[in-house]
Structures are given as C-alpha cells and as structure tokens.
N, C-alpha and C. Protein backbone atom coordinates (compact mmCIF):
# COMPACT_ATOMS: atom_id res chain seq x y z
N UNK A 1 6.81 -16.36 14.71
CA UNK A 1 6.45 -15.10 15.34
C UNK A 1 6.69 -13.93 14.39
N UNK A 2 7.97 -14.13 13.69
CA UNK A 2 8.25 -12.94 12.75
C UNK A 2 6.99 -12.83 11.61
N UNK A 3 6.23 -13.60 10.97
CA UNK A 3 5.45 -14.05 9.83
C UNK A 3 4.18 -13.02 10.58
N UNK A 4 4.00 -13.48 11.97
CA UNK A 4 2.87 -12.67 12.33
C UNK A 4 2.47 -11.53 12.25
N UNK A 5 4.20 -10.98 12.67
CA UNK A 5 4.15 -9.64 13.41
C UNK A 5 4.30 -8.83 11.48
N UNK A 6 4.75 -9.55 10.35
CA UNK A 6 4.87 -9.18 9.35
C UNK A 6 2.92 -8.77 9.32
N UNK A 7 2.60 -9.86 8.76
CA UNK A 7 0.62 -9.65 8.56
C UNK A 7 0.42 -9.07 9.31
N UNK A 8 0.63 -8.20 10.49
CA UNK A 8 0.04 -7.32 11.12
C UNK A 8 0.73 -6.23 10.81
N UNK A 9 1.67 -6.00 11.04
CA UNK A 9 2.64 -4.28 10.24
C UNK A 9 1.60 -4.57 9.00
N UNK A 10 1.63 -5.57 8.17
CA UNK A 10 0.60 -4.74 6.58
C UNK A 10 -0.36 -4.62 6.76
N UNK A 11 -1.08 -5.20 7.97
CA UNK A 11 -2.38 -4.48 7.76
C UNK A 11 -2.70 -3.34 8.23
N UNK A 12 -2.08 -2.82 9.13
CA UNK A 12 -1.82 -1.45 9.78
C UNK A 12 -1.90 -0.97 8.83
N UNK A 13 -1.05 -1.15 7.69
CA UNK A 13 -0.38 -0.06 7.20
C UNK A 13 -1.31 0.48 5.97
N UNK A 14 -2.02 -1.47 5.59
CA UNK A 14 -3.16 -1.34 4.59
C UNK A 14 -3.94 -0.07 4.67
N UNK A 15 -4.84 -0.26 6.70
CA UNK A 15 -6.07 0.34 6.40
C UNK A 15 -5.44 1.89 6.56
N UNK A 16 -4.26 2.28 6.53
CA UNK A 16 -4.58 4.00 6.50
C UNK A 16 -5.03 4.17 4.94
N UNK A 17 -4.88 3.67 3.69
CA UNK A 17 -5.32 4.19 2.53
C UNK A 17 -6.73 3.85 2.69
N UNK A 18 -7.30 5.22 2.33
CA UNK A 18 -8.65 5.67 2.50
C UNK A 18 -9.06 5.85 0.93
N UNK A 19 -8.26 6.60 -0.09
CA UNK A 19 -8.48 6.46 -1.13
C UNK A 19 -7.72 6.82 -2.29
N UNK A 20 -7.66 5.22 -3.03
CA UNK A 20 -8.70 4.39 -2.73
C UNK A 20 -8.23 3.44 -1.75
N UNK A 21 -8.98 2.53 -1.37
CA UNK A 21 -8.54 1.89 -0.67
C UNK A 21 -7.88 0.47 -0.88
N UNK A 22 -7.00 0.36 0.09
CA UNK A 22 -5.69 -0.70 -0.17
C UNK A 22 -6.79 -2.26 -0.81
N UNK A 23 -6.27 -2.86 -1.13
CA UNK A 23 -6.98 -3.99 -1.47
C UNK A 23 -6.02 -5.20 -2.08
N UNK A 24 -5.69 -6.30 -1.08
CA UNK A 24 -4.76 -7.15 -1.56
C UNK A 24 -5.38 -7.68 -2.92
N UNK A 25 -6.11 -8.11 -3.40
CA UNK A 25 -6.17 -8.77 -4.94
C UNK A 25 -5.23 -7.22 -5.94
N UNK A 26 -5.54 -6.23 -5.47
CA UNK A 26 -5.11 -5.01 -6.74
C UNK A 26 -3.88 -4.28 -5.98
N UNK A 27 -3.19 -4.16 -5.30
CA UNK A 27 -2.18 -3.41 -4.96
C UNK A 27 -1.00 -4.92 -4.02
N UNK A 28 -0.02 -4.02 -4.20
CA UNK A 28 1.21 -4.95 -3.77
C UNK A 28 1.47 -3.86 -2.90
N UNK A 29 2.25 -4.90 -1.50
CA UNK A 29 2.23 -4.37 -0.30
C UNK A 29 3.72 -3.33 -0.33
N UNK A 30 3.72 -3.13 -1.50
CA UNK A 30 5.47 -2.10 -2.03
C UNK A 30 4.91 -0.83 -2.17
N UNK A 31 3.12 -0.72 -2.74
CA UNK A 31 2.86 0.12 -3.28
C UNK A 31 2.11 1.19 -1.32
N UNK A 32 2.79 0.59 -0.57
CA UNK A 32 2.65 1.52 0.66
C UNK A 32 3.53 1.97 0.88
N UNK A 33 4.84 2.00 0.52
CA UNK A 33 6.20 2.98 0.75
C UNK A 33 6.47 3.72 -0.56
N UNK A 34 5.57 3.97 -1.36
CA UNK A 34 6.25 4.45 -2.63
C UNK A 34 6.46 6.09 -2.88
N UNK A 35 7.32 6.50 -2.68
CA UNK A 35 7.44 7.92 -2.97
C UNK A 35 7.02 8.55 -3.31
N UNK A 36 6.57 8.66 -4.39
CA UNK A 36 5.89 9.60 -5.40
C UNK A 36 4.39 9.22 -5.94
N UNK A 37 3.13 9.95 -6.06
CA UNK A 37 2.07 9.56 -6.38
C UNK A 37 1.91 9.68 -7.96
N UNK A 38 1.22 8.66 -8.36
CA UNK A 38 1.22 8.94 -10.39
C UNK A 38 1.20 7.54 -10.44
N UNK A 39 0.84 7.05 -11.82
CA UNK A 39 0.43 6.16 -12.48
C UNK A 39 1.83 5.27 -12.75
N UNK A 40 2.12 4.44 -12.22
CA UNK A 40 3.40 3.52 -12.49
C UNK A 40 3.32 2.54 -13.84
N UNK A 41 4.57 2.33 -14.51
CA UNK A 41 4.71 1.43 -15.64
C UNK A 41 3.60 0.16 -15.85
N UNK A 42 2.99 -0.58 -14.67
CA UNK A 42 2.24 -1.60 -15.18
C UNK A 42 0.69 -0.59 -15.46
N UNK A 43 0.04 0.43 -15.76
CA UNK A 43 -0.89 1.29 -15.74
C UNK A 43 -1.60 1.44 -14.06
N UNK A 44 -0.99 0.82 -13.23
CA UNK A 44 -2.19 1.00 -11.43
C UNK A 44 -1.43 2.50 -11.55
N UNK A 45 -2.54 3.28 -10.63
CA UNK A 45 -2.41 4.39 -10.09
C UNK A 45 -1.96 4.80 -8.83
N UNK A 46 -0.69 4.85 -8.32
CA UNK A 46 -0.53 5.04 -6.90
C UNK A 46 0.02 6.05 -5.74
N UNK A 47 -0.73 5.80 -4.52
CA UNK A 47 0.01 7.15 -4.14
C UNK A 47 -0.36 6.46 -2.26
N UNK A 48 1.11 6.60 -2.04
CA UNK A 48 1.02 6.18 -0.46
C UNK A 48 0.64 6.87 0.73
N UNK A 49 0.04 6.46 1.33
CA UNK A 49 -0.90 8.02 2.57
C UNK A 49 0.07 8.73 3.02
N UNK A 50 1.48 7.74 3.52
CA UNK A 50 2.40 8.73 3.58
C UNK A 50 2.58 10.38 2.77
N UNK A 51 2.03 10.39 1.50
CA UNK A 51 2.89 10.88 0.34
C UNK A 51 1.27 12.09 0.15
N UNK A 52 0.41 12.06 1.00
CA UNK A 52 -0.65 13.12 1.41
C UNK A 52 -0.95 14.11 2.17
C-alpha cells in the first residue's frame, strides 16, 4: 500500500512542472523539492514549481 501511495504523491507532484516538464527518463524525483533554481553539478537545469 505504501509503494502505491509513493507512485501517486510523484506523480502529483510530477505534473505541476509545466516548464519544462517533469519527465522520468531526464529528472530525478529529488529534483521536485529542490530549493533553489540554476543549473546543478551534473549540467541538468533545475527549478521546482514550488520555487516559482
């Protein structure tokens, strides 16, 4: 039950990024709580809807 209710909190949380948009092959599900928007050490660009 817990596994479920996990895949559903991320996808919630996926579709608020509008842009760009969330996309499991290119973003890790860390990069939706992340504080600050800007280009992180591996070169992805990120910025959490929260953080708009």
């Amino acid at each position: 039950m817990g596994g479920l209710q996990y895949l559903l909190a991320e996808k919630v949380a996926a579709l608020a990024w509008s842009q760009p948009a969330y996309l499991y092959s290119r973003n890790y599900i860390s990069d939706l709580g992340i504080p600050h928007c800007g280009v992180i050490a591996d070169g992805r660009e990120i910025c959490s809807p929260c953080m708009r």
